[in-house]
C-alpha atoms as a PDB file:
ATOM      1  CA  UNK A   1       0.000   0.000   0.000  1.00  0.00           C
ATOM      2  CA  UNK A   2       2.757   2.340   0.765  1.00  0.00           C
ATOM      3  CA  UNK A   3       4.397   2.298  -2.821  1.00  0.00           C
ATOM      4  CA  UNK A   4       1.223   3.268  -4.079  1.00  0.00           C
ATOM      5  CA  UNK A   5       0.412   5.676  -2.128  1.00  0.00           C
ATOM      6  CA  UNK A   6       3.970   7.294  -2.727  1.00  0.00           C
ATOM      7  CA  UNK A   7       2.896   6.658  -6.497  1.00  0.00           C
ATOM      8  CA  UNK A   8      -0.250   8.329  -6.813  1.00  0.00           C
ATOM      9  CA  UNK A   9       1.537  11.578  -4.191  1.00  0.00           C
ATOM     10  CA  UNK A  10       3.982  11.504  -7.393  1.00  0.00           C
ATOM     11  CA  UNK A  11       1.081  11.755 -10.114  1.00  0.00           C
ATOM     12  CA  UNK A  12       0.917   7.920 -11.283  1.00  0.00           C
ATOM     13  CA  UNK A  13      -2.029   6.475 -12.442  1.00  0.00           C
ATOM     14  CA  UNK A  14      -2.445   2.903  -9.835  1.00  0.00           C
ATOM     15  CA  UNK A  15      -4.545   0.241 -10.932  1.00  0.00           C
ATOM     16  CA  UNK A  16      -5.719  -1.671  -7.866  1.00  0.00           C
ATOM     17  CA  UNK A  17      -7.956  -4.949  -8.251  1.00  0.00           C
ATOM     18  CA  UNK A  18      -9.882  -4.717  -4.837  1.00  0.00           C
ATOM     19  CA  UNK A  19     -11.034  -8.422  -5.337  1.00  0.00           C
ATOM     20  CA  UNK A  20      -6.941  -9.095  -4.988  1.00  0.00           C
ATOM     21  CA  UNK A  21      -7.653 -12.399  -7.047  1.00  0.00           C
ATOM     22  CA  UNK A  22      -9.565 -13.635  -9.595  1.00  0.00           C
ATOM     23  CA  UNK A  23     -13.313 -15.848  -8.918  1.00  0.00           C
ATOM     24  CA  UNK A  24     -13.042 -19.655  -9.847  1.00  0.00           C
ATOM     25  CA  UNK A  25     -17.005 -19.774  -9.188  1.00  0.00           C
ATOM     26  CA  UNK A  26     -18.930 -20.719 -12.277  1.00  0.00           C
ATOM     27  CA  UNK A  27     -21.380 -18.048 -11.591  1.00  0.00           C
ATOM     28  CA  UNK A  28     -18.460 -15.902 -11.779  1.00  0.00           C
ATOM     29  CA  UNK A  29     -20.111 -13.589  -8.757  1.00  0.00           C
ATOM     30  CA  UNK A  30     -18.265 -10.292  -7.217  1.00  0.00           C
ATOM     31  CA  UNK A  31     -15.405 -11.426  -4.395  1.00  0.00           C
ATOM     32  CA  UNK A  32     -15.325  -9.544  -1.026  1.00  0.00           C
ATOM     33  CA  UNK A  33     -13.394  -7.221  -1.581  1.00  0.00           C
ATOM     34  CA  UNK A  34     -10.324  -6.186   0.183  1.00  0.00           C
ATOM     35  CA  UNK A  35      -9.226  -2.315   1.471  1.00  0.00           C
ATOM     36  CA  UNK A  36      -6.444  -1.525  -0.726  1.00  0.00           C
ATOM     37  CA  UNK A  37      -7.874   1.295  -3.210  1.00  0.00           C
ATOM     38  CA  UNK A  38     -10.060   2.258  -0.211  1.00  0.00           C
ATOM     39  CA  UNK A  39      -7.475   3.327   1.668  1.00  0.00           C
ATOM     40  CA  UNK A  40      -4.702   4.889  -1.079  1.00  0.00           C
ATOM     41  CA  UNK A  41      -7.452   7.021  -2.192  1.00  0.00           C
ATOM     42  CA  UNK A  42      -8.739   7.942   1.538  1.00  0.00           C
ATOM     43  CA  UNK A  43      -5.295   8.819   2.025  1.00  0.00           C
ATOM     44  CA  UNK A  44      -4.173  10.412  -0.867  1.00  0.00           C
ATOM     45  CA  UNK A  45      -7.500  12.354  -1.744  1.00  0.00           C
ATOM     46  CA  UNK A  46      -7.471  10.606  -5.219  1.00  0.00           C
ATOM     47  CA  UNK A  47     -10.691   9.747  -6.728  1.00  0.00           C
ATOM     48  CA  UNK A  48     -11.852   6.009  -6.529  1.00  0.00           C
ATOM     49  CA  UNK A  49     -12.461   4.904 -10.537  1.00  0.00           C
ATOM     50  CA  UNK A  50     -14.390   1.632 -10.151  1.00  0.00           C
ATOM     51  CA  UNK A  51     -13.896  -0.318 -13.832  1.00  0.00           C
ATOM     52  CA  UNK A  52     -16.148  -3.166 -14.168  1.00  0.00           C
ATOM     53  CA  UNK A  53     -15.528  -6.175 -16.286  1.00  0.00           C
ATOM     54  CA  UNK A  54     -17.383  -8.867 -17.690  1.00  0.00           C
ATOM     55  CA  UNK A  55     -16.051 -11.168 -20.410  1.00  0.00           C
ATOM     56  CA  UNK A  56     -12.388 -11.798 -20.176  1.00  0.00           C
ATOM     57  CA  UNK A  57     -13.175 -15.056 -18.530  1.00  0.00           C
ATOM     58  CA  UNK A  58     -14.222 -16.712 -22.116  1.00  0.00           C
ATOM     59  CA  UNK A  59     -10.705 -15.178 -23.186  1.00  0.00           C
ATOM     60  CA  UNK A  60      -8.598 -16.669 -20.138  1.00  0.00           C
ATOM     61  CA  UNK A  61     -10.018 -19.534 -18.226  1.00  0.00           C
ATOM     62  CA  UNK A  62      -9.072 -18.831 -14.370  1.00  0.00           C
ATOM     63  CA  UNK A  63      -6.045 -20.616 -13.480  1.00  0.00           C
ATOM     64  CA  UNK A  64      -5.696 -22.650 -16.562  1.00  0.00           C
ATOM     65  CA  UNK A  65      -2.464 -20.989 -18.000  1.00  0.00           C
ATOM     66  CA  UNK A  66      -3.885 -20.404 -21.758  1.00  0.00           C
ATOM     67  CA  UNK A  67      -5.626 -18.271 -23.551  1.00  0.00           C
ATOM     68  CA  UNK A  68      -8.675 -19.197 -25.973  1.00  0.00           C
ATOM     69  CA  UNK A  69      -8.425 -18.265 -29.202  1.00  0.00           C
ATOM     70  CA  UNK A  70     -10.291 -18.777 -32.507  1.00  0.00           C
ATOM     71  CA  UNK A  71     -13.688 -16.910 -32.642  1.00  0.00           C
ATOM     72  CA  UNK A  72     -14.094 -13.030 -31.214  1.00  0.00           C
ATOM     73  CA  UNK A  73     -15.586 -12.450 -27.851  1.00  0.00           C
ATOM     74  CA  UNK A  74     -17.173  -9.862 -26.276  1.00  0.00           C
ATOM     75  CA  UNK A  75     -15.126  -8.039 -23.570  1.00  0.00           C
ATOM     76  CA  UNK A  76     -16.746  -5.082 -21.544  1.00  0.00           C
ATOM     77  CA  UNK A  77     -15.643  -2.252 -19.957  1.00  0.00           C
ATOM     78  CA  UNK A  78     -17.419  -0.295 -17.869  1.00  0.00           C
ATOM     79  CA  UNK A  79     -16.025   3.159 -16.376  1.00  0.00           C
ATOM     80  CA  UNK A  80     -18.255   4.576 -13.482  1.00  0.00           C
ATOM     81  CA  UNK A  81     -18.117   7.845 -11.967  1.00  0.00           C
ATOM     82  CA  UNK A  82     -15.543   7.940  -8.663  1.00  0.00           C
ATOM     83  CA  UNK A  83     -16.868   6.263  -5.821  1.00  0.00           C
ATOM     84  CA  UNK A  84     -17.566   9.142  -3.007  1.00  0.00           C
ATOM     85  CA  UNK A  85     -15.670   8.536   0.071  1.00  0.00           C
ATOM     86  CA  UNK A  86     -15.189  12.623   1.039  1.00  0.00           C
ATOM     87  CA  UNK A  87     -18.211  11.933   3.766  1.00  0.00           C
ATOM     88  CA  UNK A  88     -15.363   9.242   5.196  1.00  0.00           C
ATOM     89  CA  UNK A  89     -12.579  11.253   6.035  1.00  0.00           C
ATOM     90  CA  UNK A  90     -12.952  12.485   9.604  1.00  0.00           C
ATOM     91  CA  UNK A  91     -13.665   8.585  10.649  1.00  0.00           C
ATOM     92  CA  UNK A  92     -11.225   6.065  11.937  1.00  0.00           C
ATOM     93  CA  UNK A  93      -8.857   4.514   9.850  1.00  0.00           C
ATOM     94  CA  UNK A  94     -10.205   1.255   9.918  1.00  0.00           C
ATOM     95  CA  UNK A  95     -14.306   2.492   9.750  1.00  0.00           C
ATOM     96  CA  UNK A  96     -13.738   4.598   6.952  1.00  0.00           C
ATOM     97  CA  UNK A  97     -11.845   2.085   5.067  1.00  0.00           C
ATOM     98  CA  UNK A  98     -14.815  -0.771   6.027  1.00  0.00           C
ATOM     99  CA  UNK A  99     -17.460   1.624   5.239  1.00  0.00           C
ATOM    100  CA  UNK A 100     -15.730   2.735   1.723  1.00  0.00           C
ATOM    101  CA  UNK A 101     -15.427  -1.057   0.781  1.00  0.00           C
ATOM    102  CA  UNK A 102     -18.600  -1.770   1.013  1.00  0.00           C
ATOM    103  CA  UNK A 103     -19.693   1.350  -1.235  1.00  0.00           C
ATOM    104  CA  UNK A 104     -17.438   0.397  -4.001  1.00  0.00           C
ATOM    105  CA  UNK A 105     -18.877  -3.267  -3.497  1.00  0.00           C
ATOM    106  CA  UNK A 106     -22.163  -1.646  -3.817  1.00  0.00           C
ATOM    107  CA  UNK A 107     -21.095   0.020  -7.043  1.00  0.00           C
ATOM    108  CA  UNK A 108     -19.622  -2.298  -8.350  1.00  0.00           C
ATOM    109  CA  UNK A 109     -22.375  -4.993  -7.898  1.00  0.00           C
ATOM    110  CA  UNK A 110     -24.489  -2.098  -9.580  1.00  0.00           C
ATOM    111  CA  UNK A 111     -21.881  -1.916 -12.961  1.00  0.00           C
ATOM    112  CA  UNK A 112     -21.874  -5.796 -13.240  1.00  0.00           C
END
């Protein structure tokens, strides 16, 4: 966390997958997610860019080393607006960064 955070005080763009793995479900469902971009962006007063996407999974198969190839696929990208978390910022550490998961979860869920 602290490399990014030293990143995005520098101007760098950080891509952070909140999910911090990738779902071997066959209903291919939104993971809990985990604190990271909560907190670099609590800290750093960045804005929160949740990216949903749907698709890559027919590309590359979860944990089976190959890509798929032959006919195209569909692969979507959705950009939402940044998640709010200025109403956060005079709680805890660890509320604000609980209560900011959940609201990306909650957008996120929405975008998928």
């Amino acid at each position: 966390i602290r490399a990014a955070i030293e990143a995005v005080d520098r101007g760098a763009l950080v891509v952070v997958y909140p999910e911090g793995s990738i779902t071997n479900r066959p209903d291919v469902r939104l993971m809990s997610l985990r604190s990271g971009a909560v907190r670099i962006a609590l800290e750093t007063s960045a804005p929160l860019i949740p990216v949903a996407q749907w698709g890559v999974q027919a590309i590359a198969p979860a944990y089976e080393g190959r890509v798929v190839l032959g006919r195209r696929r569909r692969v979507t990208l959705l950009v939402g607006d940044p998640v709010p978390l200025e109403d956060f910022r005079g709680l805890p550490s660890a509320t604000a960064a609980a209560v900011g998961v959940q609201r990306l979860q909650d957008t996120l869920a929405a975008m998928v």
